[in-house]
PDB file of N, CA and C in Angstrom:
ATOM      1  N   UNK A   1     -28.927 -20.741  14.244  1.00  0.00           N
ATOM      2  CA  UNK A   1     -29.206 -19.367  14.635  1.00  0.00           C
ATOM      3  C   UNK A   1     -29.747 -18.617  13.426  1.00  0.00           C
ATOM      4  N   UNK A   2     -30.742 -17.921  13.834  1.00  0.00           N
ATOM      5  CA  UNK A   2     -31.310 -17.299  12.531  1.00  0.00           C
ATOM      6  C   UNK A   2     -30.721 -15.930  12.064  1.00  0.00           C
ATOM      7  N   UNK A   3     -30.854 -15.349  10.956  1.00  0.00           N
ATOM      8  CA  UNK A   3     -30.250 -13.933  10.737  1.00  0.00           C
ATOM      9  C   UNK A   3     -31.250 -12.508  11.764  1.00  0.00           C
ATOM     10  N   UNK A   4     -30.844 -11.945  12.193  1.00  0.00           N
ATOM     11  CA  UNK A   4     -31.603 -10.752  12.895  1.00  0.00           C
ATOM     12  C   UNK A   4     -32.198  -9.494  11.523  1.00  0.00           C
ATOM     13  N   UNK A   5     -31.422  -9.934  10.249  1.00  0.00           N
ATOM     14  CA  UNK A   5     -31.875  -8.845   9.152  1.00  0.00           C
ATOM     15  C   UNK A   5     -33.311  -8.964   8.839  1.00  0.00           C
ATOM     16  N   UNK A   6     -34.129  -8.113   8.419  1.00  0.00           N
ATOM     17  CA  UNK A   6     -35.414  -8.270   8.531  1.00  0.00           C
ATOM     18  C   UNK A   6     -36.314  -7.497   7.294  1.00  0.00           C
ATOM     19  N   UNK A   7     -34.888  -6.289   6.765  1.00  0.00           N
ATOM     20  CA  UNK A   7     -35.483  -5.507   5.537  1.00  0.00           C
ATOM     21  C   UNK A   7     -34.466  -6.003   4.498  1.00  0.00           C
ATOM     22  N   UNK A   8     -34.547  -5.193   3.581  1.00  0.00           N
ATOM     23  CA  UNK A   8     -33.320  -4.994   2.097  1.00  0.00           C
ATOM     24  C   UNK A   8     -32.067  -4.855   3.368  1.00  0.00           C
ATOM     25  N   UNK A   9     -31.422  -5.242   1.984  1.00  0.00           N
ATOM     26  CA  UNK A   9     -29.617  -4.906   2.504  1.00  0.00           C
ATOM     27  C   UNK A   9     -29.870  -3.056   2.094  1.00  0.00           C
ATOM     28  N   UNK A  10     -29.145  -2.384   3.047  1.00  0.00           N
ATOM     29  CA  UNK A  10     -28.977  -1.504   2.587  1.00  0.00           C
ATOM     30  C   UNK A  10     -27.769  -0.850   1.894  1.00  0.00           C
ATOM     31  N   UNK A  11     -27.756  -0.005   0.494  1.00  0.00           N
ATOM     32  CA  UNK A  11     -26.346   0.103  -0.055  1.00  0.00           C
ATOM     33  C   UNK A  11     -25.869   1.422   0.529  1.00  0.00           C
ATOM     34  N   UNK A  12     -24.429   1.116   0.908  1.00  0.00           N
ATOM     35  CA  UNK A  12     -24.097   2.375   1.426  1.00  0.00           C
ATOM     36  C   UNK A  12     -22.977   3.007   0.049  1.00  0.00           C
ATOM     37  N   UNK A  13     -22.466   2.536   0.028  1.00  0.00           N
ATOM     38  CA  UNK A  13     -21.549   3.009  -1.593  1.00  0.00           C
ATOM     39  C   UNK A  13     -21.304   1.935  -2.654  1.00  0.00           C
ATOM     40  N   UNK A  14     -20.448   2.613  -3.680  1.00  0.00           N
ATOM     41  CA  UNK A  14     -20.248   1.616  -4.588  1.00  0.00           C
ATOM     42  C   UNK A  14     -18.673   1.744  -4.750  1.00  0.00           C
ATOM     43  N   UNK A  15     -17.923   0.544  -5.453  1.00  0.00           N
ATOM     44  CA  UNK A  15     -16.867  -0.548  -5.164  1.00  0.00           C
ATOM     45  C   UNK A  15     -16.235   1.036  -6.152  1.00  0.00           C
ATOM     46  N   UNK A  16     -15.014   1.575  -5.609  1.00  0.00           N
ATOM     47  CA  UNK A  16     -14.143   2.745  -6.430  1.00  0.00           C
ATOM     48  C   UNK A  16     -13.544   2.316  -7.226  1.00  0.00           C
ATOM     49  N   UNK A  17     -13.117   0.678  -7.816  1.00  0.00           N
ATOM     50  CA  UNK A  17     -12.851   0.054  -8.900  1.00  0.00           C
ATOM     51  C   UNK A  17     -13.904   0.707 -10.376  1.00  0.00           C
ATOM     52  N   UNK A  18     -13.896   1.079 -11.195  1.00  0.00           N
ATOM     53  CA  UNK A  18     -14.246   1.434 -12.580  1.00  0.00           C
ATOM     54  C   UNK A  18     -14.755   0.450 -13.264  1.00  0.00           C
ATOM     55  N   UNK A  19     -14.122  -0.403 -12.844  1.00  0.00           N
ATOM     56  CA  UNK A  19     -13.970  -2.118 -13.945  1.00  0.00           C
ATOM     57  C   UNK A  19     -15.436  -2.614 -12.756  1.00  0.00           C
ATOM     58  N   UNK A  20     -15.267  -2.355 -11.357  1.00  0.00           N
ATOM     59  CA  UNK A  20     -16.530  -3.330 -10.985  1.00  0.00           C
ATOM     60  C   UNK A  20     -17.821  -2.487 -10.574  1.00  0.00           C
ATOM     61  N   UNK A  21     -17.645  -1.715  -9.712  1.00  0.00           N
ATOM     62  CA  UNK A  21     -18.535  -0.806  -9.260  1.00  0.00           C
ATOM     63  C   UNK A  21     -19.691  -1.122  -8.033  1.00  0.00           C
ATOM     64  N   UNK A  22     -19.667  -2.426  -7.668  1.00  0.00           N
ATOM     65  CA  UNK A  22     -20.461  -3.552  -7.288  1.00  0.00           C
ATOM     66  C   UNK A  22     -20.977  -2.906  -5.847  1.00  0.00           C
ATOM     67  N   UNK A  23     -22.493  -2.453  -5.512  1.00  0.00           N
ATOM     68  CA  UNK A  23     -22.721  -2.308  -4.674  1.00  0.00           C
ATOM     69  C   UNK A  23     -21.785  -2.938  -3.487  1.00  0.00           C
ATOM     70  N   UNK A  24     -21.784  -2.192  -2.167  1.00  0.00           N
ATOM     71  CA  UNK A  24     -21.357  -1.932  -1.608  1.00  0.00           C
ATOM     72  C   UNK A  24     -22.771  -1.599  -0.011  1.00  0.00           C
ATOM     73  N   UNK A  25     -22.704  -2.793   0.916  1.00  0.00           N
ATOM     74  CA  UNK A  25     -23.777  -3.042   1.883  1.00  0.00           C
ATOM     75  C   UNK A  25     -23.439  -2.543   3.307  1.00  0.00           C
ATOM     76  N   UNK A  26     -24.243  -2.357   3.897  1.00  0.00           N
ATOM     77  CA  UNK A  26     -24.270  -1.738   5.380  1.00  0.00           C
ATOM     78  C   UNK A  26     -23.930  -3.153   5.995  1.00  0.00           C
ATOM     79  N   UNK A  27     -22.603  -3.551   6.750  1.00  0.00           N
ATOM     80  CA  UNK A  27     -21.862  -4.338   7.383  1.00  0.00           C
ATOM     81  C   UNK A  27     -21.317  -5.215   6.414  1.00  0.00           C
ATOM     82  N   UNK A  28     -21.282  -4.793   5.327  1.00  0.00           N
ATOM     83  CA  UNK A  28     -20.032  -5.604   4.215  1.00  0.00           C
ATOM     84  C   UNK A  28     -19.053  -5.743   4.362  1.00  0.00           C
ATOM     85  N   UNK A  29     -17.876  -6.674   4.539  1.00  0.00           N
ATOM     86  CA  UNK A  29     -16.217  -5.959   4.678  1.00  0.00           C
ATOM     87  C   UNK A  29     -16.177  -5.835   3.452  1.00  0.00           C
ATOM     88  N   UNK A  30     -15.148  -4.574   3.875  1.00  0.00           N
ATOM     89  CA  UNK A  30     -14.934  -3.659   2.170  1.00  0.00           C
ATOM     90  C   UNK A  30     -13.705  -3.388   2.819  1.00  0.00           C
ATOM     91  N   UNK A  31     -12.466  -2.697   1.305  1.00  0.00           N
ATOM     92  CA  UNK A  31     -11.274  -1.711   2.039  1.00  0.00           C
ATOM     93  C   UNK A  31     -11.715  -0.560   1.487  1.00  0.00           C
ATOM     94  N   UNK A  32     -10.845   0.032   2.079  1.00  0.00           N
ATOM     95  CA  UNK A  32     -10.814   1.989   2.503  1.00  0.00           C
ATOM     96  C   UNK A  32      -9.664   2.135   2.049  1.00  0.00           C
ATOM     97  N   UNK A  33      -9.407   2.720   1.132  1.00  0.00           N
ATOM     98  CA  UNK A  33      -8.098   3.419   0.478  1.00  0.00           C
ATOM     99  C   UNK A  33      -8.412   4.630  -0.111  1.00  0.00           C
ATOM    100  N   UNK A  34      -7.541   5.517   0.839  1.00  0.00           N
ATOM    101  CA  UNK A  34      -8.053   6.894   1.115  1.00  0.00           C
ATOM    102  C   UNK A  34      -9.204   7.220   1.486  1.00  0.00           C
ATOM    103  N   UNK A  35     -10.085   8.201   0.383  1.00  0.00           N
ATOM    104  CA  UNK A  35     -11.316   7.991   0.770  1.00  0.00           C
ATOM    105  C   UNK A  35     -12.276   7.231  -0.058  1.00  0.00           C
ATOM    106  N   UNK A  36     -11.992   6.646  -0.480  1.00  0.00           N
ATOM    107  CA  UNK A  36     -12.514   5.331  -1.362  1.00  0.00           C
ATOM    108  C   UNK A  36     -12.692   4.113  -0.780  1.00  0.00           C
ATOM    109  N   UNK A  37     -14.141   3.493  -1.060  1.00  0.00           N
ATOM    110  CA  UNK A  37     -13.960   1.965  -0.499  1.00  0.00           C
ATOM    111  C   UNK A  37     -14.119   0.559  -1.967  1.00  0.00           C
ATOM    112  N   UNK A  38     -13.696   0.185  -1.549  1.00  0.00           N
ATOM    113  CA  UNK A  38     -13.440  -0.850  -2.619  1.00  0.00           C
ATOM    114  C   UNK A  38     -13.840  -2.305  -1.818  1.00  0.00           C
ATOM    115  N   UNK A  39     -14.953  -3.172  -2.964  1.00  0.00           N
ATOM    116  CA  UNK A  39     -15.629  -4.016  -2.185  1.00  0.00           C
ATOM    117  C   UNK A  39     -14.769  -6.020  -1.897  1.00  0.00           C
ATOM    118  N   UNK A  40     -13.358  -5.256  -2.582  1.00  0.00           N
ATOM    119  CA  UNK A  40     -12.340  -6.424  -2.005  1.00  0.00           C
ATOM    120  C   UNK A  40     -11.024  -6.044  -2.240  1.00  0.00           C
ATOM    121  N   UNK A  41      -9.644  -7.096  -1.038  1.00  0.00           N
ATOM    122  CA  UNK A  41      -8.903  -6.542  -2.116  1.00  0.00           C
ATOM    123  C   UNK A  41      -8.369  -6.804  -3.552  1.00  0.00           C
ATOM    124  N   UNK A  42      -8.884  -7.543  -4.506  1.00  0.00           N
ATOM    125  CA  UNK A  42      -8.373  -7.401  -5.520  1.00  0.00           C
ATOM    126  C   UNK A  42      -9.069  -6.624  -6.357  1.00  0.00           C
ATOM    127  N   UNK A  43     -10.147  -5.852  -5.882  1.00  0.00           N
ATOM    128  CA  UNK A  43     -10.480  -4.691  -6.553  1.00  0.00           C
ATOM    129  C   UNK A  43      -9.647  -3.850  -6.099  1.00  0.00           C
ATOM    130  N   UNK A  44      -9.472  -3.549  -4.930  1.00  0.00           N
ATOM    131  CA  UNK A  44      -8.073  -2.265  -4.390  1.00  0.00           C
ATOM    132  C   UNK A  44      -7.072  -2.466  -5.318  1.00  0.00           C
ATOM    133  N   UNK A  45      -6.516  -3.393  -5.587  1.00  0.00           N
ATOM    134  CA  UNK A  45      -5.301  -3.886  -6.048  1.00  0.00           C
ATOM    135  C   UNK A  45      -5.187  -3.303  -7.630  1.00  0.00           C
ATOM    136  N   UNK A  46      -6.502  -3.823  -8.763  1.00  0.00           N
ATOM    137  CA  UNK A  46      -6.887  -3.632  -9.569  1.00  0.00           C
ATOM    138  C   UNK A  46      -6.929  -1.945  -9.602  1.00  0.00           C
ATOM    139  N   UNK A  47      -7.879  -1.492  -9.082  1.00  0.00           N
ATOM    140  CA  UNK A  47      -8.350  -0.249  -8.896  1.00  0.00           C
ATOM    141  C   UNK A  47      -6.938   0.951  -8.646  1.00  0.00           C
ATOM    142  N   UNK A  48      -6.120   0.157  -7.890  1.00  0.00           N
ATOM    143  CA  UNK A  48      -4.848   1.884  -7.670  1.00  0.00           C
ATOM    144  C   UNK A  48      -3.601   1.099  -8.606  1.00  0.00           C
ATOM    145  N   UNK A  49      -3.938   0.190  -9.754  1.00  0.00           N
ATOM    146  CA  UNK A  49      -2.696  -0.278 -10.143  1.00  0.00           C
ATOM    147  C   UNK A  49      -1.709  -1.275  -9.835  1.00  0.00           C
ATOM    148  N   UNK A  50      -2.213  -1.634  -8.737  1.00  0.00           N
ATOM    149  CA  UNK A  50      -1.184  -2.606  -8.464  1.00  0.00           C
ATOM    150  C   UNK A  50      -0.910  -3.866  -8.980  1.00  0.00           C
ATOM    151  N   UNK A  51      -0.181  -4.863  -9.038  1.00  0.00           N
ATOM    152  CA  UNK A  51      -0.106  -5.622  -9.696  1.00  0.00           C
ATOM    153  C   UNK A  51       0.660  -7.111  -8.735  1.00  0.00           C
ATOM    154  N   UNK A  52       0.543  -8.089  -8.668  1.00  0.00           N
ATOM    155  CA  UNK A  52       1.169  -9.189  -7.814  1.00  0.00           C
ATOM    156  C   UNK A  52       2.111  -9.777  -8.849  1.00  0.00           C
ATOM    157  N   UNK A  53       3.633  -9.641  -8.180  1.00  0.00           N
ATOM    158  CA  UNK A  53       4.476 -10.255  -8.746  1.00  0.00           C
ATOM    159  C   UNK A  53       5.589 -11.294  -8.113  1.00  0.00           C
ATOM    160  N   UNK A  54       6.147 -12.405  -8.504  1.00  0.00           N
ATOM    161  CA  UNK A  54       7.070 -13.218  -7.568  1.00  0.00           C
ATOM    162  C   UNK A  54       8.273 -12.523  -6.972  1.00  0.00           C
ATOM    163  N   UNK A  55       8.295 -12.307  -6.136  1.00  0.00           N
ATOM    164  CA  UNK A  55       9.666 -11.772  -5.406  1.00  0.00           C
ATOM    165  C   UNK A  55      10.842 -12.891  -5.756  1.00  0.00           C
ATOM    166  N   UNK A  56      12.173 -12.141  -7.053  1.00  0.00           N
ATOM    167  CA  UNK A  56      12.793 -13.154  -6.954  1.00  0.00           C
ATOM    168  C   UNK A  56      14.335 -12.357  -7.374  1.00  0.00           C
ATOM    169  N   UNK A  57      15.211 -12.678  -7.921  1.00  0.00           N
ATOM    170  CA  UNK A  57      16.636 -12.263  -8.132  1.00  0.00           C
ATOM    171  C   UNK A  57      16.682 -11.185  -9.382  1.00  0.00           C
ATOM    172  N   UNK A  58      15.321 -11.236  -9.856  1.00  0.00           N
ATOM    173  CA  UNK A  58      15.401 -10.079 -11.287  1.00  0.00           C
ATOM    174  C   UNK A  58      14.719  -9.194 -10.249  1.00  0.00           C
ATOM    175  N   UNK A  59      14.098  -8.948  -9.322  1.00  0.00           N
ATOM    176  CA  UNK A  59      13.940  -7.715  -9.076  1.00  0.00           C
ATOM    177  C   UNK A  59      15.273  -7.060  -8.614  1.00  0.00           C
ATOM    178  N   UNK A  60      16.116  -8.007  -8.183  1.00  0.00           N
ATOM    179  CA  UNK A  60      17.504  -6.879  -7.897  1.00  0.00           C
ATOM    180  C   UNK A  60      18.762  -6.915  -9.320  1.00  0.00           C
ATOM    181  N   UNK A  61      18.109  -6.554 -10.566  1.00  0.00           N
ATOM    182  CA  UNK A  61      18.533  -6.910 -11.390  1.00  0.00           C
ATOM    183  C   UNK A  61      19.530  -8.028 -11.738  1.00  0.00           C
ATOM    184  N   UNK A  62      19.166  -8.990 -11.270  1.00  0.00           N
ATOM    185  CA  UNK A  62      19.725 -10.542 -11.807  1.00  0.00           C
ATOM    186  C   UNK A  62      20.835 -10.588 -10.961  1.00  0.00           C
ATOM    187  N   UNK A  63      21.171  -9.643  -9.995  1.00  0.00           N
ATOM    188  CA  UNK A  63      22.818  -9.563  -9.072  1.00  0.00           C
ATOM    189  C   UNK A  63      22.341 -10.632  -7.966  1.00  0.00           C
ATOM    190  N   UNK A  64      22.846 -11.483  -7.714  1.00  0.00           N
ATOM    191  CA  UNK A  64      22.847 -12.825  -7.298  1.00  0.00           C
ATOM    192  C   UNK A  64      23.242 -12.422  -5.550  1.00  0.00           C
ATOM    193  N   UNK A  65      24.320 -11.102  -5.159  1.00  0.00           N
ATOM    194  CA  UNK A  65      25.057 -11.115  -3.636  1.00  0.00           C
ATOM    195  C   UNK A  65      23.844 -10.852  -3.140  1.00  0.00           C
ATOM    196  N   UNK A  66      24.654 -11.184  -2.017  1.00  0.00           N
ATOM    197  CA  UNK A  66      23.540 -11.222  -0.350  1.00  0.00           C
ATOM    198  C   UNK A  66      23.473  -9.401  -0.126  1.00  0.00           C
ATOM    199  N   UNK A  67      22.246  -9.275   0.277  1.00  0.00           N
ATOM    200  CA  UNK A  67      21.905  -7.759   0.928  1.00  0.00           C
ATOM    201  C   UNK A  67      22.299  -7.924   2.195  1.00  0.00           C
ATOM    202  N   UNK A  68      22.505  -7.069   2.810  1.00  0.00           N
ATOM    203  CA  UNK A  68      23.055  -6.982   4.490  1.00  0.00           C
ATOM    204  C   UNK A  68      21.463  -7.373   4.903  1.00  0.00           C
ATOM    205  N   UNK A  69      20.350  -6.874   4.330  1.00  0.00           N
ATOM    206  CA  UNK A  69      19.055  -7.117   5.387  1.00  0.00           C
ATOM    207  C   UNK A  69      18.118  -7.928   5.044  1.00  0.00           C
ATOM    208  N   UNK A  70      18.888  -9.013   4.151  1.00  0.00           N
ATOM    209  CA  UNK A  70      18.476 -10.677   3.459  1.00  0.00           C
ATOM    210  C   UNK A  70      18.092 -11.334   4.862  1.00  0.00           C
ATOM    211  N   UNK A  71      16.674 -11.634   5.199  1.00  0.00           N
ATOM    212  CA  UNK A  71      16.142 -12.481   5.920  1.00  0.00           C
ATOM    213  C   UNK A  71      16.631 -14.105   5.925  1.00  0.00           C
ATOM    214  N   UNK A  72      16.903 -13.833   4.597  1.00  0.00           N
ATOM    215  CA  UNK A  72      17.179 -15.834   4.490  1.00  0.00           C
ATOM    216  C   UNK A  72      18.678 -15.912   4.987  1.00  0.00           C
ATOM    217  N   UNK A  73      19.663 -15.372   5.098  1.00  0.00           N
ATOM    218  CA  UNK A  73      21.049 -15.408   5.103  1.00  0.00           C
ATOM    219  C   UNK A  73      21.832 -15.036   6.110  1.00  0.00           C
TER     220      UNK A  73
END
């Protein structure tokens, strides 16, 4: 099947990351955070701070008991 595009991509914004800025195309998936679009998410991620970390027993400061709303238990 062939593509139906026939001109330029057209840019509709650019990536609200600082660090990338990376055009941003008419039917691109992009995210929307707030009113900002960001052209993935680990630019979102990057871009509002966030950071990926292991979910493990130091986030509940090293306390080892069961939570009442522990999925595993």
């Amino acid at each position: 099947m062939m593509s139906k595009v026939t001109g330029p991509l057209e840019v509709i914004d650019f990536c609200a990351n600082p660090v990338c800025q990376d055009e941003i195309y008419f039917g691109q998936r992009a995210v929307k955070y707030g009113k900002d679009l960001y052209c993935g998410n680990n630019c979102l991620c990057e871009g509002i701070g966030a950071v990926v970390i292991k979910a493990d027993d130091n986030l509940r400061g090293g306390d080892a008991t069961e939570h009442e709303n522990d999925p595993t238990g």
